[in-house]
Each structure stands twice: as structure tokens, then as C-alpha cells.
PDB file of N, CA and C in Angstrom:
ATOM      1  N   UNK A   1      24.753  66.359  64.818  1.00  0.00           N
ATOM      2  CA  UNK A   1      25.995  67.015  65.149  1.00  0.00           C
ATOM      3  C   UNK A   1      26.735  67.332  63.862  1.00  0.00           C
ATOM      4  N   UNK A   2      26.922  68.287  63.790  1.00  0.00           N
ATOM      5  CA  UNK A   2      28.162  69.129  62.851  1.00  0.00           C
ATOM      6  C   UNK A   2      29.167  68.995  63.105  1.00  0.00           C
ATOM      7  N   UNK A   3      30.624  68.825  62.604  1.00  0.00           N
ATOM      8  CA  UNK A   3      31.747  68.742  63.003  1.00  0.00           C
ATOM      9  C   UNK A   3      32.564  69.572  61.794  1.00  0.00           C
ATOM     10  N   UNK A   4      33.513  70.650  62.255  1.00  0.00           N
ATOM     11  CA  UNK A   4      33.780  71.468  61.585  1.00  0.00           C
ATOM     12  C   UNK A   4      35.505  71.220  61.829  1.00  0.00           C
ATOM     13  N   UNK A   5      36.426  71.705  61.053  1.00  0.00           N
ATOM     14  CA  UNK A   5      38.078  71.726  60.991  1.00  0.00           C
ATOM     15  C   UNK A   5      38.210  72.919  61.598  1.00  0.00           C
ATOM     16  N   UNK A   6      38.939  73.373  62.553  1.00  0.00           N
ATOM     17  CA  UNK A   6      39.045  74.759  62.773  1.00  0.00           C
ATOM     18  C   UNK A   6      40.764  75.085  63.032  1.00  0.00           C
ATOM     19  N   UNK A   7      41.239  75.517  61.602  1.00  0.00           N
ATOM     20  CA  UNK A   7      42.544  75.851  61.184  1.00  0.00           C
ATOM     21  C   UNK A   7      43.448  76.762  62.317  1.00  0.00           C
ATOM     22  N   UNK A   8      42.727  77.198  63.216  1.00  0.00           N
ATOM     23  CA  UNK A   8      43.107  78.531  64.765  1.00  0.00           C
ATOM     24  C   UNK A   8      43.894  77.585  65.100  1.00  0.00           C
ATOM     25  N   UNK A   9      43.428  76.354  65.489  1.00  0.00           N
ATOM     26  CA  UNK A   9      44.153  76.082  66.506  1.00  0.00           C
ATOM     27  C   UNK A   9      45.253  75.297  65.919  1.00  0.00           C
ATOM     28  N   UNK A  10      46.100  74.742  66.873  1.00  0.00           N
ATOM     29  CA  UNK A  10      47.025  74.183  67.175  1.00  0.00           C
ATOM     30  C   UNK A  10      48.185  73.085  68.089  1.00  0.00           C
ATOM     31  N   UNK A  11      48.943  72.627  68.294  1.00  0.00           N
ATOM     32  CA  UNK A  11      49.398  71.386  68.992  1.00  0.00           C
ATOM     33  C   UNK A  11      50.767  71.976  69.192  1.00  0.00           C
ATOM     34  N   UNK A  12      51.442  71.783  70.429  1.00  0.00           N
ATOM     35  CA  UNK A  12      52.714  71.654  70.587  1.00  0.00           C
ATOM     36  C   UNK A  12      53.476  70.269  71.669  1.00  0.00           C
ATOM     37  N   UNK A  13      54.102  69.510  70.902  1.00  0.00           N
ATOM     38  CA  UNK A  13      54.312  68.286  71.584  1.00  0.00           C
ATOM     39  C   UNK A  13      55.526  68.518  72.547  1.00  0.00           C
ATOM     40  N   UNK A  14      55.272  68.749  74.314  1.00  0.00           N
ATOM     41  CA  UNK A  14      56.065  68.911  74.882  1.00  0.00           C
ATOM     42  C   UNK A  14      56.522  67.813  75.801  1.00  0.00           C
ATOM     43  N   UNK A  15      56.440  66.870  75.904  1.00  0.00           N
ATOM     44  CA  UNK A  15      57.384  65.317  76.222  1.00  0.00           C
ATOM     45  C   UNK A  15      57.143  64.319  75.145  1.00  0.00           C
ATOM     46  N   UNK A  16      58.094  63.413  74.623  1.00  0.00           N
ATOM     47  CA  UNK A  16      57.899  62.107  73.876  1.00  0.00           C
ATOM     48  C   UNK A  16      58.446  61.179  74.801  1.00  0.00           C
ATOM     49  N   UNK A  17      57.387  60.646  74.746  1.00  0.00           N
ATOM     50  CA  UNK A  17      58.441  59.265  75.888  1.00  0.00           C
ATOM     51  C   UNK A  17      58.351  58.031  75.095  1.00  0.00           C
ATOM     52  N   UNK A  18      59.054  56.916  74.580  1.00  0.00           N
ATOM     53  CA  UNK A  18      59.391  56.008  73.626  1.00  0.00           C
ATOM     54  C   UNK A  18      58.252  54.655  74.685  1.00  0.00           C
ATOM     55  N   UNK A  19      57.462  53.838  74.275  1.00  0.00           N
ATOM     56  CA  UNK A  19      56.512  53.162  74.693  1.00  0.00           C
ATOM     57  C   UNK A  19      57.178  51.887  74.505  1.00  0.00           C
ATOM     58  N   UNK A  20      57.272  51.015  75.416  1.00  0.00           N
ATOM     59  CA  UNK A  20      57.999  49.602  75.742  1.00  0.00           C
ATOM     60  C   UNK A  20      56.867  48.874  76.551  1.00  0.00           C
ATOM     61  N   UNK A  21      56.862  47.570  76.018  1.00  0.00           N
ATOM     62  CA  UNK A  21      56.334  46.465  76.536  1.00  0.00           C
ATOM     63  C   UNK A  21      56.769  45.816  77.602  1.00  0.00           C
ATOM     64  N   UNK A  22      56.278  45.829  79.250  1.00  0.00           N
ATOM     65  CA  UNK A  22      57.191  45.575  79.994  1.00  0.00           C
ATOM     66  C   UNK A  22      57.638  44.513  80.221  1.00  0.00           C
ATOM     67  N   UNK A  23      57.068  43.551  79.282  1.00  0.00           N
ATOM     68  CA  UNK A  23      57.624  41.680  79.347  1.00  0.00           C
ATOM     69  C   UNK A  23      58.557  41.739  78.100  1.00  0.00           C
ATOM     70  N   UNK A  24      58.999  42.883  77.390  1.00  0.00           N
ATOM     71  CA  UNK A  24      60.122  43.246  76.270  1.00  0.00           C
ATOM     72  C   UNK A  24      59.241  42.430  75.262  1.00  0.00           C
ATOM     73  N   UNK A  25      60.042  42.240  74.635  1.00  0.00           N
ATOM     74  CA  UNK A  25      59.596  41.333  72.902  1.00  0.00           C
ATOM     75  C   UNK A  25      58.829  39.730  73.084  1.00  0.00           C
ATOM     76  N   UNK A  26      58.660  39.727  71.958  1.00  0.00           N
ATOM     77  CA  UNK A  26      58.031  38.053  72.397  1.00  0.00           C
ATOM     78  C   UNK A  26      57.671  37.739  70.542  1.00  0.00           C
ATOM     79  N   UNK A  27      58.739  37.016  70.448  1.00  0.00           N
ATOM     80  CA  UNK A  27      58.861  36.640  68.890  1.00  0.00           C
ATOM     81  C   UNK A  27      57.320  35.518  68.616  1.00  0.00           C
ATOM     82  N   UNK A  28      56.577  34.879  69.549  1.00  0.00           N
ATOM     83  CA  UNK A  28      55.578  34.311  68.865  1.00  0.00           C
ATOM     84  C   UNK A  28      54.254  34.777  68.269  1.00  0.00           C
ATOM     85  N   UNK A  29      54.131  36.162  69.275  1.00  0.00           N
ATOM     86  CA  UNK A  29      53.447  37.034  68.650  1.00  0.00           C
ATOM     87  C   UNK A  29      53.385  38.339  67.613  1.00  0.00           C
ATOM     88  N   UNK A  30      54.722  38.263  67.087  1.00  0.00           N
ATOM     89  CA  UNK A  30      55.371  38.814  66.449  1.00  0.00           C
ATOM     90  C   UNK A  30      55.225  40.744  67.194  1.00  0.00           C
ATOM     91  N   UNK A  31      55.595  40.002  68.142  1.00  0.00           N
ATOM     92  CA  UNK A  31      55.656  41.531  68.831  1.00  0.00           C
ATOM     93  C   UNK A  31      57.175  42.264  69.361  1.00  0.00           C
ATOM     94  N   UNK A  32      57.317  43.201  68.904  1.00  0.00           N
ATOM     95  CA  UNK A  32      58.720  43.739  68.993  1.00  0.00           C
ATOM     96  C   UNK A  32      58.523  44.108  70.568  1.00  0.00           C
ATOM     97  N   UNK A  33      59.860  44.698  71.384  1.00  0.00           N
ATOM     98  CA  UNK A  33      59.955  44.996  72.859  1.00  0.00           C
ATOM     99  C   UNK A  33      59.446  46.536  72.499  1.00  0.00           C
ATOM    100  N   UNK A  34      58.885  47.571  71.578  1.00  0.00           N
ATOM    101  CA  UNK A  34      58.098  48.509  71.485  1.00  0.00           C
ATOM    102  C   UNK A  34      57.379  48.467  70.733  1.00  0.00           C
ATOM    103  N   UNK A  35      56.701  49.493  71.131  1.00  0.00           N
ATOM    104  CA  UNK A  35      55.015  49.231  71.107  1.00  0.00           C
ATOM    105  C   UNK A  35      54.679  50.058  69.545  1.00  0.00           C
ATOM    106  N   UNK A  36      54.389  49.596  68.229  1.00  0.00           N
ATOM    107  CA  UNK A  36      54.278  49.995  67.201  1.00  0.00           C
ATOM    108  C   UNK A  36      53.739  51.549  66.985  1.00  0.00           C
ATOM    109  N   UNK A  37      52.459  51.081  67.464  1.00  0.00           N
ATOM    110  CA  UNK A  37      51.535  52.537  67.057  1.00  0.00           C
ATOM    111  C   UNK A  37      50.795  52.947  68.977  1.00  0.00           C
ATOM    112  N   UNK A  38      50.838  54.234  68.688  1.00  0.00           N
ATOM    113  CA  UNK A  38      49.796  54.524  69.440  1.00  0.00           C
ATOM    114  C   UNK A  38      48.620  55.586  69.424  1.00  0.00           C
ATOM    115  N   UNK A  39      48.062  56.037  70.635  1.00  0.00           N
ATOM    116  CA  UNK A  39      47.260  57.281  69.699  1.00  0.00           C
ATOM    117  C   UNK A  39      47.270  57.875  71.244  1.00  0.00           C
ATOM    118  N   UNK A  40      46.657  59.785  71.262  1.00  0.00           N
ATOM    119  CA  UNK A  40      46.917  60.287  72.367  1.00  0.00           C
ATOM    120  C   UNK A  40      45.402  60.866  73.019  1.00  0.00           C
ATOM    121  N   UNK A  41      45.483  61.287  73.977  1.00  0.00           N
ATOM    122  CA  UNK A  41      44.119  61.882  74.589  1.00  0.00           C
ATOM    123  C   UNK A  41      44.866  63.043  75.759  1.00  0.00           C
ATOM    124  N   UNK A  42      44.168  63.726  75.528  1.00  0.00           N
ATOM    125  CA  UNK A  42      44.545  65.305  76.067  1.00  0.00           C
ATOM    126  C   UNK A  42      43.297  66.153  76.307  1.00  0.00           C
ATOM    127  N   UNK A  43      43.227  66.949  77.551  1.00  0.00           N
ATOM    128  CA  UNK A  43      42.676  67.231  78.075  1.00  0.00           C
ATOM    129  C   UNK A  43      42.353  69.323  76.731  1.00  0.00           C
ATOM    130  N   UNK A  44      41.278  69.660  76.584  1.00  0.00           N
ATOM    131  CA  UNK A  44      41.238  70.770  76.496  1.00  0.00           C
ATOM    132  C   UNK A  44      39.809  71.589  76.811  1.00  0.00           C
ATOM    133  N   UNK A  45      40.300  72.752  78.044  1.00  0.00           N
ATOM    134  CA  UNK A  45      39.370  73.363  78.261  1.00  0.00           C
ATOM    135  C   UNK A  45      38.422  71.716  79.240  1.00  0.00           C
ATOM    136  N   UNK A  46      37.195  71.866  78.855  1.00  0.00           N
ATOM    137  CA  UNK A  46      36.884  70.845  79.934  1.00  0.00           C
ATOM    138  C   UNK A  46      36.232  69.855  78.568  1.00  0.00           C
ATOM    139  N   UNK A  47      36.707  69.496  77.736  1.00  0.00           N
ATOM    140  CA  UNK A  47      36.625  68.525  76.605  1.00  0.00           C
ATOM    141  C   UNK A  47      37.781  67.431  76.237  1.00  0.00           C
ATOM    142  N   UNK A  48      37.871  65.898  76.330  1.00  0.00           N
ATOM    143  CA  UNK A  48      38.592  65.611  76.058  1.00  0.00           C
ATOM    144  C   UNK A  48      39.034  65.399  75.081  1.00  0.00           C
ATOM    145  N   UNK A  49      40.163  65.523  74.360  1.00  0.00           N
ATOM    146  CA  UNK A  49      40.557  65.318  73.056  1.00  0.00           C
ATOM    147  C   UNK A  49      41.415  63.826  72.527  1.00  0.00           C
ATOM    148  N   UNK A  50      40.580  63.122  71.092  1.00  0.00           N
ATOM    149  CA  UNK A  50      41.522  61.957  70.756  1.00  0.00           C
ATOM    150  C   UNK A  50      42.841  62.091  69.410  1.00  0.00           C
ATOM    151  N   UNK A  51      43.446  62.037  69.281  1.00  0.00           N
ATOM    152  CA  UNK A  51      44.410  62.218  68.233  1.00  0.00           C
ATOM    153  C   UNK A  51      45.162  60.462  67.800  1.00  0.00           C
TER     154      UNK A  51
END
């Protein structure tokens, strides 16, 4: 497999919704009541996409 950059396309981010832990924070795991990082998956054409 080849995997190529293809500069055409493009992204437009149309909802942000802020990601919360629903048991909130929990200081022993040093985990804040939101959720640090995440990553996205989106549907294109009939391929799914990871970002």
C-alpha cells in the first residue's frame, strides 16, 4: 500500500462539544473532570476516517 497527502482536500469543524468524565474528577488518578486529549473518526464517502 501507498499512502499519498492529497492537499484538495479539506476539513470543516461544524460542532465542538467539550468532553467530561461522567464520575467528574478523581484526584487519585490524577484525572481532571475533562477529558485531556482526544482523537476523531468521520465518516467519508464509504471510508472511514481517523484524525
Amino acid at each position: 500500500m501507498t499512502v499519498q497527502r492529497d492537499f484538495t482536500l479539506h476539513a470543516t469543524v461544524l460542532k465542538s462539544v467539550p468532553l467530561r468524565y461522567s464520575k467528574g474528577a478523581d484526584p487519585t488518578s490524577d484525572r481532571p473532570a475533562h477529558v485531556r486529549a482526544g482523537s476523531s473518526l468521520t465518516w467519508f464517502g464509504d471510508r472511514l476516517l481517523t484524525g
